[in-house]
C-alpha atoms as a PDB file:
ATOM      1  CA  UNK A   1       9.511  -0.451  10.444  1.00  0.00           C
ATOM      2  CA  UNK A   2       8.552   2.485   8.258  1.00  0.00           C
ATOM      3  CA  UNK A   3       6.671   0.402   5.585  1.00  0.00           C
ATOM      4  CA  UNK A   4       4.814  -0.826   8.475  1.00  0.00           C
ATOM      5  CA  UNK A   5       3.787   2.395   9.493  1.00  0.00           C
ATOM      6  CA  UNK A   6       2.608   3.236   6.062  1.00  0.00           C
ATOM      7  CA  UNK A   7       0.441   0.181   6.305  1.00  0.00           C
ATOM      8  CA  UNK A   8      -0.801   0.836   9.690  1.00  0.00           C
ATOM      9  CA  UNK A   9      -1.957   4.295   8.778  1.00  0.00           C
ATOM     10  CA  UNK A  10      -3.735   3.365   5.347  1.00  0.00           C
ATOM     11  CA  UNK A  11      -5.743   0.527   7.560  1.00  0.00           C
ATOM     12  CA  UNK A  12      -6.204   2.783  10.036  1.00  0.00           C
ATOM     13  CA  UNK A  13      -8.128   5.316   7.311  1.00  0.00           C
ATOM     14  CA  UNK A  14     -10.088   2.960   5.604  1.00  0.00           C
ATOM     15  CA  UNK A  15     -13.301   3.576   7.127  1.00  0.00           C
ATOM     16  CA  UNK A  16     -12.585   7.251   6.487  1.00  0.00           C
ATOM     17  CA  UNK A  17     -12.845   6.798   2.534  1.00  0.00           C
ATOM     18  CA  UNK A  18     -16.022   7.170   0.326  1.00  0.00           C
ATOM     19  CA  UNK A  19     -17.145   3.611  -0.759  1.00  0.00           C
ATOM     20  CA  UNK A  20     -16.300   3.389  -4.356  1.00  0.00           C
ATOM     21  CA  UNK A  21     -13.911   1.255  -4.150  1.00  0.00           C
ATOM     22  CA  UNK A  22     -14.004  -2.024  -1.448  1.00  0.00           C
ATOM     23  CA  UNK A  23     -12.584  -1.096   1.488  1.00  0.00           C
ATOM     24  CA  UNK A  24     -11.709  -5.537   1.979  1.00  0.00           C
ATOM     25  CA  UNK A  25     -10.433  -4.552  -1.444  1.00  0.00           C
ATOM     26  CA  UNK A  26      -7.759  -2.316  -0.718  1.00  0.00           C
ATOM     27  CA  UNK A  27      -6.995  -3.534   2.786  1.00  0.00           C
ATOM     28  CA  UNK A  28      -6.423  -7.372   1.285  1.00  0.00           C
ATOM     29  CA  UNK A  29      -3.918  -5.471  -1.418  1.00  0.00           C
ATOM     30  CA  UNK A  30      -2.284  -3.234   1.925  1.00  0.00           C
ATOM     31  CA  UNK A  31      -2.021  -6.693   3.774  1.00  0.00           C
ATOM     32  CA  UNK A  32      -0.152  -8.375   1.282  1.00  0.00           C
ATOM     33  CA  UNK A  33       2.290  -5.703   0.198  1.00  0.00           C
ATOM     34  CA  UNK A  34       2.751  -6.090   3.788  1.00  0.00           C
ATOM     35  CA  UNK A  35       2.871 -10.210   4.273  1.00  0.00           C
ATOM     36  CA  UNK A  36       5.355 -10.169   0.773  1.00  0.00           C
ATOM     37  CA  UNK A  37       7.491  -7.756   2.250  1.00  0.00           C
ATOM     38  CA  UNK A  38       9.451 -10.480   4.380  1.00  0.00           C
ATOM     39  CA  UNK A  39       9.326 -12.832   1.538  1.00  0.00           C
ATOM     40  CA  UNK A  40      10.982 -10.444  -1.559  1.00  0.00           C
ATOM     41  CA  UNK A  41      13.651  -8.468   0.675  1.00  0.00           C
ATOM     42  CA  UNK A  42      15.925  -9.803   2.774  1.00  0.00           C
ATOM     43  CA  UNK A  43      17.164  -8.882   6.132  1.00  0.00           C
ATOM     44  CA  UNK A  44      20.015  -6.849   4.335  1.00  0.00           C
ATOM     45  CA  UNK A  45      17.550  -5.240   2.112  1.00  0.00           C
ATOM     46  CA  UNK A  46      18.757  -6.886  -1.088  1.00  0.00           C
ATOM     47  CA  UNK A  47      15.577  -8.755  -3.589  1.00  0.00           C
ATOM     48  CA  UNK A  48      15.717 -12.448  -2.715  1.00  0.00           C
ATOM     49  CA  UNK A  49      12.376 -13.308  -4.641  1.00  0.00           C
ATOM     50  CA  UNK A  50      12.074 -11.325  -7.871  1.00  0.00           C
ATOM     51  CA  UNK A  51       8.590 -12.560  -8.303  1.00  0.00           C
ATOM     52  CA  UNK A  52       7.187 -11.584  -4.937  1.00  0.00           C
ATOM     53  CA  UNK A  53       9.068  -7.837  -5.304  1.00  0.00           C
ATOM     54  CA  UNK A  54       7.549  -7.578  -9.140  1.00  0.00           C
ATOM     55  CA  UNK A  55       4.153  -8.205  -7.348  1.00  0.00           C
ATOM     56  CA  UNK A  56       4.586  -5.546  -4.413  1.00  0.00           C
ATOM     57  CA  UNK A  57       5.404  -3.026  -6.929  1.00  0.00           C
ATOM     58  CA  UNK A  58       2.211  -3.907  -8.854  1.00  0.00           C
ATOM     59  CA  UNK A  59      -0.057  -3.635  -5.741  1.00  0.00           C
ATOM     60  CA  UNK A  60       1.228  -0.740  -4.302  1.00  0.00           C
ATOM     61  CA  UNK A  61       0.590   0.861  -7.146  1.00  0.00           C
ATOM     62  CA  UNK A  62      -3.142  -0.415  -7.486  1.00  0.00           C
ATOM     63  CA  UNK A  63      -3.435   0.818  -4.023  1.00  0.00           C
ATOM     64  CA  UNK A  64      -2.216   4.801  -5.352  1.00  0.00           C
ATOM     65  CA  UNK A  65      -4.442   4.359  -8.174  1.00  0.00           C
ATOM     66  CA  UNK A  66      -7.525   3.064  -6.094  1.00  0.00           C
ATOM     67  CA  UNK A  67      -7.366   5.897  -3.865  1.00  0.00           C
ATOM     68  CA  UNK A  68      -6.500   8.693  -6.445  1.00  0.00           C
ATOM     69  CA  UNK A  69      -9.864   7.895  -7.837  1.00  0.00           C
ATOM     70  CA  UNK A  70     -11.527   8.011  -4.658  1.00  0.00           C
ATOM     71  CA  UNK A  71     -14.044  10.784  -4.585  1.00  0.00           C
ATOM     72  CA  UNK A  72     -12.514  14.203  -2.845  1.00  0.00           C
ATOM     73  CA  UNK A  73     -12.617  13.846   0.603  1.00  0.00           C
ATOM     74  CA  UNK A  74     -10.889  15.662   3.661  1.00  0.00           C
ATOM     75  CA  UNK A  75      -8.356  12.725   3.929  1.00  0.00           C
ATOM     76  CA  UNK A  76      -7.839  12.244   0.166  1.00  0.00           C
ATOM     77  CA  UNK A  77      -4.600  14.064   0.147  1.00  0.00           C
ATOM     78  CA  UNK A  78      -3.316  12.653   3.341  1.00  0.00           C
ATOM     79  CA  UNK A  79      -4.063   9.211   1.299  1.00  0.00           C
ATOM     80  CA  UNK A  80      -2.859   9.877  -1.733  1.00  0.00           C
ATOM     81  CA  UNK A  81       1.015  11.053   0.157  1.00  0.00           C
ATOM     82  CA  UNK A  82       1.084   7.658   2.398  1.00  0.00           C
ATOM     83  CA  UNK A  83       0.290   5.067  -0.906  1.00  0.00           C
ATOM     84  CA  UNK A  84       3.008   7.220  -2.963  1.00  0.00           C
ATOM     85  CA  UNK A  85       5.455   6.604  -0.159  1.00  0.00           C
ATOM     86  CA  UNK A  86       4.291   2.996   0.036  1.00  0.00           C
ATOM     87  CA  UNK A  87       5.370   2.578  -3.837  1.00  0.00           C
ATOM     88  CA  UNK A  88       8.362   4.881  -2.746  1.00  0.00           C
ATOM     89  CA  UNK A  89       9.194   2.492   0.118  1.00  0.00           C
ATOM     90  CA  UNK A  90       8.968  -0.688  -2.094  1.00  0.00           C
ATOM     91  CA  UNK A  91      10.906   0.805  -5.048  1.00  0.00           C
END
């Protein structure tokens, strides 16, 4: 339920961000992190699809590195703490 929070909020501040990078971008990576969530853990938490899990890690960490190079910005830092508990959350 957490992880779905993250997700929530980092949609939820996408039209807050400067446009260097695609917002579709970045909520298409957010959106699947999200959608291969249910398909690399199981209920008890454990990896059941090493393939999907190696690709969540990868993506949430696109999404911390996509918005650490977003220009400054009132919500940058707010950003930056939500996709580092994202990769936190995955890990």
């Amino acid at each position: 339920m957490r992880l779905l929070s993250v997700f929530l909020a980092l949609i939820l501040a996408l039209p807050l961000w400067a446009k260097p990078v695609s917002d579709a971008q970045l909520l298409q990576l957010v959106d699947y992190v999200g959608v291969d969530y249910e398909e690399a853990i199981g209920e008890n938490g454990q990896i059941t699809n090493p393939g999907e899990y190696e690709e969540m890690q990868e993506f949430s960490a696109t999404i911390l590195g996509a918005i650490e190079a977003l220009p400054e910005s009132a919500q940058k830092a707010d950003l930056i703490d939500q996709a580092s508990l994202l990769v936190q959350l995955v890990e």
